[in-house]
Protein backbone atom coordinates (compact mmCIF):
# COMPACT_ATOMS: atom_id res chain seq x y z
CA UNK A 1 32.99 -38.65 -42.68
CA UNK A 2 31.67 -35.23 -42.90
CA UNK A 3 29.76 -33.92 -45.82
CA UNK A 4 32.30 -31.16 -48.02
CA UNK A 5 30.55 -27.76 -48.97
CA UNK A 6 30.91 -29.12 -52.47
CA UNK A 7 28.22 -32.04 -51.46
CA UNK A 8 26.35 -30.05 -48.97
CA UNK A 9 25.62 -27.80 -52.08
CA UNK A 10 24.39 -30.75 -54.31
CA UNK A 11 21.82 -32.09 -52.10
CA UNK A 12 20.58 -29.11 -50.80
CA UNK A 13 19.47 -28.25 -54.80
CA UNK A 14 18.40 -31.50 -55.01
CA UNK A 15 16.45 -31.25 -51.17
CA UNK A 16 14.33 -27.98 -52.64
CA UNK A 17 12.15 -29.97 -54.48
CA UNK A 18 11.37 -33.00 -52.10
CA UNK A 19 8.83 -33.13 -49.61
CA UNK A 20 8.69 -34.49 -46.16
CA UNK A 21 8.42 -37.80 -45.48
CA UNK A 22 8.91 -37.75 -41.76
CA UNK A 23 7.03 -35.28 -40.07
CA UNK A 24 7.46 -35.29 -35.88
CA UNK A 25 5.32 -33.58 -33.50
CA UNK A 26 4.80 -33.11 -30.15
CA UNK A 27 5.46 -36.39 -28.93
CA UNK A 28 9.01 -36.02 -29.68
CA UNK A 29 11.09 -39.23 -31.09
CA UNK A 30 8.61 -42.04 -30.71
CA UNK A 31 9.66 -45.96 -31.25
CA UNK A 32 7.71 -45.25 -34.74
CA UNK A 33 9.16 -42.39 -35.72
CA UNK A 34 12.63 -43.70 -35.19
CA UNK A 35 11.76 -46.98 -37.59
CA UNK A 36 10.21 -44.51 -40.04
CA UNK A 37 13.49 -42.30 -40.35
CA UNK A 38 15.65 -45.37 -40.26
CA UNK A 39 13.75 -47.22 -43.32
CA UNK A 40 13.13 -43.64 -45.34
CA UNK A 41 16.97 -42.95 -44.49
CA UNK A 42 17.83 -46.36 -45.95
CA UNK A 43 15.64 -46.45 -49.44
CA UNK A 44 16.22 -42.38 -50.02
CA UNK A 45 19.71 -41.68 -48.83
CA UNK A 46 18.28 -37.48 -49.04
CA UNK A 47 15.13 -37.47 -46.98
CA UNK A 48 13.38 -34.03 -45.49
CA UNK A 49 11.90 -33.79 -42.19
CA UNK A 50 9.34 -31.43 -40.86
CA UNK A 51 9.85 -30.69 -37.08
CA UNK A 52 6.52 -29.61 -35.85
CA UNK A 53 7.97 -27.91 -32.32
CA UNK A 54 7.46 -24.45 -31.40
CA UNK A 55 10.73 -24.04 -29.39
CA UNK A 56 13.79 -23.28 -31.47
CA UNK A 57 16.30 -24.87 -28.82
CA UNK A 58 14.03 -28.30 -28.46
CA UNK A 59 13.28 -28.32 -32.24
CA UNK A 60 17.11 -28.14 -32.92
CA UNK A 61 17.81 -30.94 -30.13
CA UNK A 62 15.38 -32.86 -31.88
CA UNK A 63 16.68 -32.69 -34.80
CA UNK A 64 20.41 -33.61 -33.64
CA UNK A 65 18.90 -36.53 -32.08
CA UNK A 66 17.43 -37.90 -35.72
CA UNK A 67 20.69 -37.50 -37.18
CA UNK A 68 22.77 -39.65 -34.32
CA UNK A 69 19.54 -42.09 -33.83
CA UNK A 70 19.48 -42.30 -37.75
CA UNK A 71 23.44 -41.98 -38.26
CA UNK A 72 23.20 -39.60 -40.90
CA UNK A 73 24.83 -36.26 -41.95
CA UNK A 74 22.74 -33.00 -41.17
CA UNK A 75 22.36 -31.31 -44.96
CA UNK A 76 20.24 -28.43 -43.88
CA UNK A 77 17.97 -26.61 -41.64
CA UNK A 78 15.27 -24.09 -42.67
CA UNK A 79 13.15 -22.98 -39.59
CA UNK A 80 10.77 -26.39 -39.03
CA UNK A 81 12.53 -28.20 -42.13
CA UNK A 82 15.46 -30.57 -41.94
CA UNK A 83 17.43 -31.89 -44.73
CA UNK A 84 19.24 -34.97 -43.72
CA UNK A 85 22.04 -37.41 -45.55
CA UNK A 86 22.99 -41.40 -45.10
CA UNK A 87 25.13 -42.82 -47.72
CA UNK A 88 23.83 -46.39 -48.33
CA UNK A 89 26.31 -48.51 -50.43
CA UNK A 90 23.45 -50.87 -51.81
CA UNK A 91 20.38 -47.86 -52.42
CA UNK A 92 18.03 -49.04 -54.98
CA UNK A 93 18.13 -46.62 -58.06
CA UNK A 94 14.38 -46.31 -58.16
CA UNK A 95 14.38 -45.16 -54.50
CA UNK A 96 17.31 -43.12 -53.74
CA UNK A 97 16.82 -39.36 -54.44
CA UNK A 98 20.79 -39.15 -55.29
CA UNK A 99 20.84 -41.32 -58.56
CA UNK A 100 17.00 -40.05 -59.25
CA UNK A 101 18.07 -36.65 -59.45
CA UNK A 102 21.77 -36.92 -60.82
């Protein structure tokens, strides 16, 4: 289910003050990479994600590609940043940046 404008506002307040914890480069979406996003996805439901590519079009592909490998809502995108959203029904409350910063 899509994220409203109402949520999409939420976590992009709460997204300003978290830093990456995924950062890709040129090697695109590695077998790593992908187990990275899916585990930090899982534990933080709000994650960010630096893009290090130089061209928009491929960074932006990229970037789709984490979302449907990672099944996860796209939040936000600020030139190399990403902001992206999984609900997980079971997210430990230590972990998850929704109930940290609610």
């Amino acid at each position: 289910m899509p994220l409203t404008q109402e949520q999409k506002k939420q976590y992009k307040s709460i997204g300003h003050h978290l830093k990456p914890v995924l950062i890709v480069a040129d090697n695109g979406l590695t077998e790593g990479v992908l187990d990275e996003l899916k585990r930090a996805v899982s534990d933080h439901e709000l994650i960010k994600i630096k893009v290090n590519i130089l061209d928009r079009e491929a960074r932006l592909a990229t970037i789709h590609e984490l979302c449907k490998a990672g099944k996860a809502d796209l939040v936000q995108v600020i030139g190399k940043m990403a902001l992206i959203y999984r609900k997980n029904p079971e997210a430990n409350k230590q972990l998850s940046n929704i109930s940290r910063f609610n």
